[in-house]
Protein backbone atom coordinates (compact mmCIF):
# COMPACT_ATOMS: atom_id res chain seq x y z
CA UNK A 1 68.64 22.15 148.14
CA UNK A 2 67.13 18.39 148.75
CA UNK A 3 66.50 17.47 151.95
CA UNK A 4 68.60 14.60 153.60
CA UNK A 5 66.32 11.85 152.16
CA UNK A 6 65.39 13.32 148.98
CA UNK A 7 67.27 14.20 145.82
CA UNK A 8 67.26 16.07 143.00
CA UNK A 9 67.15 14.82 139.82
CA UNK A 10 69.21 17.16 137.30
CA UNK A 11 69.29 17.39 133.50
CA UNK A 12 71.28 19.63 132.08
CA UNK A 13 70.10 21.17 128.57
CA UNK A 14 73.79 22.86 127.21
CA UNK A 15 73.50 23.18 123.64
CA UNK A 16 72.94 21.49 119.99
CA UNK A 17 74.35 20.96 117.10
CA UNK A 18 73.47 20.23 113.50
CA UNK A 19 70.17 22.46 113.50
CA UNK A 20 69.16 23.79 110.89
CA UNK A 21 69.15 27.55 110.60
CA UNK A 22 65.34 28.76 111.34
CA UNK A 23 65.53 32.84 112.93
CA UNK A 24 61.94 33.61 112.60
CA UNK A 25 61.43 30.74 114.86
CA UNK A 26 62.44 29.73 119.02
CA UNK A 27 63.65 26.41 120.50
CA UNK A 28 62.55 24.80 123.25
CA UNK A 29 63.13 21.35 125.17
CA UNK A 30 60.42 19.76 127.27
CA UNK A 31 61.26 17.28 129.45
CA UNK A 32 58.62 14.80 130.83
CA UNK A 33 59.49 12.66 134.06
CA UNK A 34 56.59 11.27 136.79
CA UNK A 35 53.96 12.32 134.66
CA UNK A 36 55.50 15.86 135.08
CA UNK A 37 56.92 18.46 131.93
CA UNK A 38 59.42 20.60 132.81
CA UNK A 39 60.22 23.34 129.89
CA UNK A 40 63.39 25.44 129.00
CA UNK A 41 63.19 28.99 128.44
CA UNK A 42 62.91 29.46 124.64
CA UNK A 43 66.63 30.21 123.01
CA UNK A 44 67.10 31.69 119.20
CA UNK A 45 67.15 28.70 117.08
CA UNK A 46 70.33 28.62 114.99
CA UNK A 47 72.09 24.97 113.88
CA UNK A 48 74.13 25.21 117.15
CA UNK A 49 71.16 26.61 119.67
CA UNK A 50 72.72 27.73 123.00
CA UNK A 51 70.25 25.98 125.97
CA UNK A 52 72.72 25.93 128.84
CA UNK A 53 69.71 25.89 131.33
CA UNK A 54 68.45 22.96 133.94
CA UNK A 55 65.34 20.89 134.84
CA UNK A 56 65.35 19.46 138.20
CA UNK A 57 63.07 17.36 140.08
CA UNK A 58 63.29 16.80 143.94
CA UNK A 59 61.58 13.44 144.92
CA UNK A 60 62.53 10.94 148.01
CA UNK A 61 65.44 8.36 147.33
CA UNK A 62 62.93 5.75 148.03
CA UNK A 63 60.86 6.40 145.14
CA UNK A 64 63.88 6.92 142.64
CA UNK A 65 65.00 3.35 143.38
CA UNK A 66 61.50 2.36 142.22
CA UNK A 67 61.57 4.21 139.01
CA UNK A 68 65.84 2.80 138.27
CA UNK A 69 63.82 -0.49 139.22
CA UNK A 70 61.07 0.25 136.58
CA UNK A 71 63.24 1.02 134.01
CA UNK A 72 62.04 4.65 134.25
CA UNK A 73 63.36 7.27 131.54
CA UNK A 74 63.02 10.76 131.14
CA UNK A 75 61.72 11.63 127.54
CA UNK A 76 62.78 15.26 125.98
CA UNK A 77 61.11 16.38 123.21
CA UNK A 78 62.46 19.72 120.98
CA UNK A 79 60.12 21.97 119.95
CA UNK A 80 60.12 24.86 116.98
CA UNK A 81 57.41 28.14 117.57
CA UNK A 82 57.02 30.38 115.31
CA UNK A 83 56.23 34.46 115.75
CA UNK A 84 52.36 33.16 115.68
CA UNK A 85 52.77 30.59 118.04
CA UNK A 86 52.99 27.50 116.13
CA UNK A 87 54.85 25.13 117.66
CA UNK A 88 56.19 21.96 115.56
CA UNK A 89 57.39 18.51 117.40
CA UNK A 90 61.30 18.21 116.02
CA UNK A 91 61.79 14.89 117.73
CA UNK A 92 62.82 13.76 121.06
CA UNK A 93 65.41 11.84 122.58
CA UNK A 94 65.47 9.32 126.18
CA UNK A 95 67.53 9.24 129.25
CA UNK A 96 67.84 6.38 130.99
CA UNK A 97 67.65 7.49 134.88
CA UNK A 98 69.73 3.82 135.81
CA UNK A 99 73.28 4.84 135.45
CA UNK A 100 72.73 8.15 136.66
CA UNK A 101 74.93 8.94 139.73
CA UNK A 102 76.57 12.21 141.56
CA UNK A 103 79.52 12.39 138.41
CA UNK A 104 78.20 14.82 136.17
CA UNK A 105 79.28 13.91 132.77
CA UNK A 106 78.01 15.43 129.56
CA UNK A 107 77.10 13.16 126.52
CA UNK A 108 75.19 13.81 123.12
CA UNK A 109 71.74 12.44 122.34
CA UNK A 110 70.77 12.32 118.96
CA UNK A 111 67.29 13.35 118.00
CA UNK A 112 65.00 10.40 117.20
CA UNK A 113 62.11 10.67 114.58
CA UNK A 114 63.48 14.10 114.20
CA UNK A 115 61.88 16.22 110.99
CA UNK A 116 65.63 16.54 109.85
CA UNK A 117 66.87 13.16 109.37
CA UNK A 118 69.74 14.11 107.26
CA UNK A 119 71.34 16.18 109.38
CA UNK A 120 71.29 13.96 112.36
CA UNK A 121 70.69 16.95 115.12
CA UNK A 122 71.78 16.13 118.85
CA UNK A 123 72.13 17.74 121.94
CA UNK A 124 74.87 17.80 124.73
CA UNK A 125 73.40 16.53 127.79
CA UNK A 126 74.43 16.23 131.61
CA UNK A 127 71.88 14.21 133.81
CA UNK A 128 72.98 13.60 137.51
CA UNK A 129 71.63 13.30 140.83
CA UNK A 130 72.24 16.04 143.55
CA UNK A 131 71.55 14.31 147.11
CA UNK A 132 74.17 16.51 149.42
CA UNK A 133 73.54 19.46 151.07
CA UNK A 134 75.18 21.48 148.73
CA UNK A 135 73.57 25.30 148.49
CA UNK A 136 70.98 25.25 145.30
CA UNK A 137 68.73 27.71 144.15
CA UNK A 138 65.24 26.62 143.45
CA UNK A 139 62.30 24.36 144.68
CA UNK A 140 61.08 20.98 143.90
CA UNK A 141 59.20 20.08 140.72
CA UNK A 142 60.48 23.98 139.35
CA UNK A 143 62.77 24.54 136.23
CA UNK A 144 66.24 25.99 137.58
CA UNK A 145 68.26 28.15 134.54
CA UNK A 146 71.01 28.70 134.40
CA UNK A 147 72.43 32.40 133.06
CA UNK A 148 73.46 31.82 129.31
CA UNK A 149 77.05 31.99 128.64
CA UNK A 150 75.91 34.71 126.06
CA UNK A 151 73.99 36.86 129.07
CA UNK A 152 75.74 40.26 129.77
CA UNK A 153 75.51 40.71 133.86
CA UNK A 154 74.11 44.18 135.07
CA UNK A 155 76.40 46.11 137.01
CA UNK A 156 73.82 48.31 137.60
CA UNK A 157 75.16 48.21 141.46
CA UNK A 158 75.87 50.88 143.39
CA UNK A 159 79.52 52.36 143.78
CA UNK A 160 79.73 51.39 147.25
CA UNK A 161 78.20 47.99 146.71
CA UNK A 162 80.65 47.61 143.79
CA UNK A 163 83.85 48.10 146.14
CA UNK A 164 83.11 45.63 149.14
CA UNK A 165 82.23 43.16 145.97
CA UNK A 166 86.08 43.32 144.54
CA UNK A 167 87.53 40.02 144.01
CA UNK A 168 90.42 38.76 146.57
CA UNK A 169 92.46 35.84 145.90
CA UNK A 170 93.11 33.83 148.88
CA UNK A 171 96.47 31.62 147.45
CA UNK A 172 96.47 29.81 150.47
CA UNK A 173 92.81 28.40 150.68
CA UNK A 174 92.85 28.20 146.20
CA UNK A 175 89.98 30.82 146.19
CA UNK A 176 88.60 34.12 145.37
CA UNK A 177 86.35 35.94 147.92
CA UNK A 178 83.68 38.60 147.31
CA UNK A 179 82.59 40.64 150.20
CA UNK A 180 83.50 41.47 153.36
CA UNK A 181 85.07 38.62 155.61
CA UNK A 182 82.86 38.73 158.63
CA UNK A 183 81.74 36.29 161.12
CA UNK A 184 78.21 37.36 160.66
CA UNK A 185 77.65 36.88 156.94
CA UNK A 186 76.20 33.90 154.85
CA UNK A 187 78.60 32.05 153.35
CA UNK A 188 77.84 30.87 149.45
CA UNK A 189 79.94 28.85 147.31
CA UNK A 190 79.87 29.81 143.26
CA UNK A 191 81.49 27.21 140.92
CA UNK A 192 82.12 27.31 137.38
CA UNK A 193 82.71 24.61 134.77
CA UNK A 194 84.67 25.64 131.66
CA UNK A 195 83.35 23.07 128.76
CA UNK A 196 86.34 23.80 126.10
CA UNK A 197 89.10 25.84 125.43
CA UNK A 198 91.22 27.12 122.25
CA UNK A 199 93.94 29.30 121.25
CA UNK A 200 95.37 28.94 124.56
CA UNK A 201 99.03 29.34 122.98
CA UNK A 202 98.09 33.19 122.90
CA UNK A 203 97.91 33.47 126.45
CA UNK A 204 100.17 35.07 127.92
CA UNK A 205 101.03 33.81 131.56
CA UNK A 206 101.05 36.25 134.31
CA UNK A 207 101.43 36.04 137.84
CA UNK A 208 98.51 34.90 139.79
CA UNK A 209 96.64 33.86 136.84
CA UNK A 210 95.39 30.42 136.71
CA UNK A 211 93.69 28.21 133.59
């Protein structure tokens, strides 16, 4: 969580598209701002890898005007590595840190001097700036990942645990709450963002269920 006159500088890493198909080898994205790389967690590389992780930097709001003012970018470059640890340079791609605001909106950046030029590969992208107080795991300068949409969650909790941790649906505040509602406890606030949607003609619409 920044501080009040700090920030965080977000890029979002969700996926690709029009990869080619290499599953002896891993894909990773460095991303290189203020003469500092931040690196993804390596991901299986198929033609449409799944990323879905962040890189964040925290720096003051005072020194992010100067880089918007120096025409500043943030260059991410895709790597290949082999089983042996070779890693091969598939090109990179530039965000421009100027229009970058609060509104998190995801856009595609095409790979530039990539070693596949015929398939044009590109990667959906969300850069934004994060400069409330809203609750964030993580620390300045520090790669923040997100779980994979393809992670299975342990529920290796205990069967007490499990019960105070039922979802309730509160209709009248538009919420679900986990755990006990006491006076006492910390109070976190878990969103999710659902990217696309299909065969939503098959659903069938019950009461108290919301899309």
């Amino acid at each position: 969580m920044p501080q009040p006159d700090r920030i965080l500088l977000v890029v979002s890493i969700l996926e690709g598209r029009n990869f080619p198909n290499q599953p002896s080898c891993q894909l990773t994205v460095d991303a290189k701002f203020d003469g500092e790389i931040l690196t993804t967690d390596p991901v299986e590389f198929t033609s449409t890898p799944d990323i879905n992780q962040e890189l964040a930097w925290e720096l003051d709001k005072k020194t992010f005007q100067l880089h918007k003012l120096q025409r500043s970018v943030i260059k991410c470059n895709a790597y290949s590595t082999t089983s042996s640890g070779q890693r091969e340079n598939l090109g990179y791609f530039i965000i421009d840190i100027r229009p970058l605001n609060t509104s998190q909106k995801i856009r595609w950046h095409h790979l530039l001097q990539t070693k596949y030029p015929k398939l044009k590969p590109e990667f959906s992208i969300c850069a934004y700036i994060e400069d409330d107080q809203t609750t964030r795991s993580g620390s300045a300068t520090s790669k923040i990942s997100k779980t994979p949409s393809n992670t299975a969650i342990s529920t290796t909790t205990t069967s007490n645990r499990s019960k105070h941790l039922q979802p309730i649906l509160l209709e009248d505040k538009g919420y679900y709450q986990l755990g006990p509602d006491v006076s006492s406890a910390e109070i976190f606030s878990l969103s999710i963002t659902i990217r696309s949607a299909k065969n939503l003609i098959h659903v069938r619409i019950k009461k108290h269920m919301y899309i």
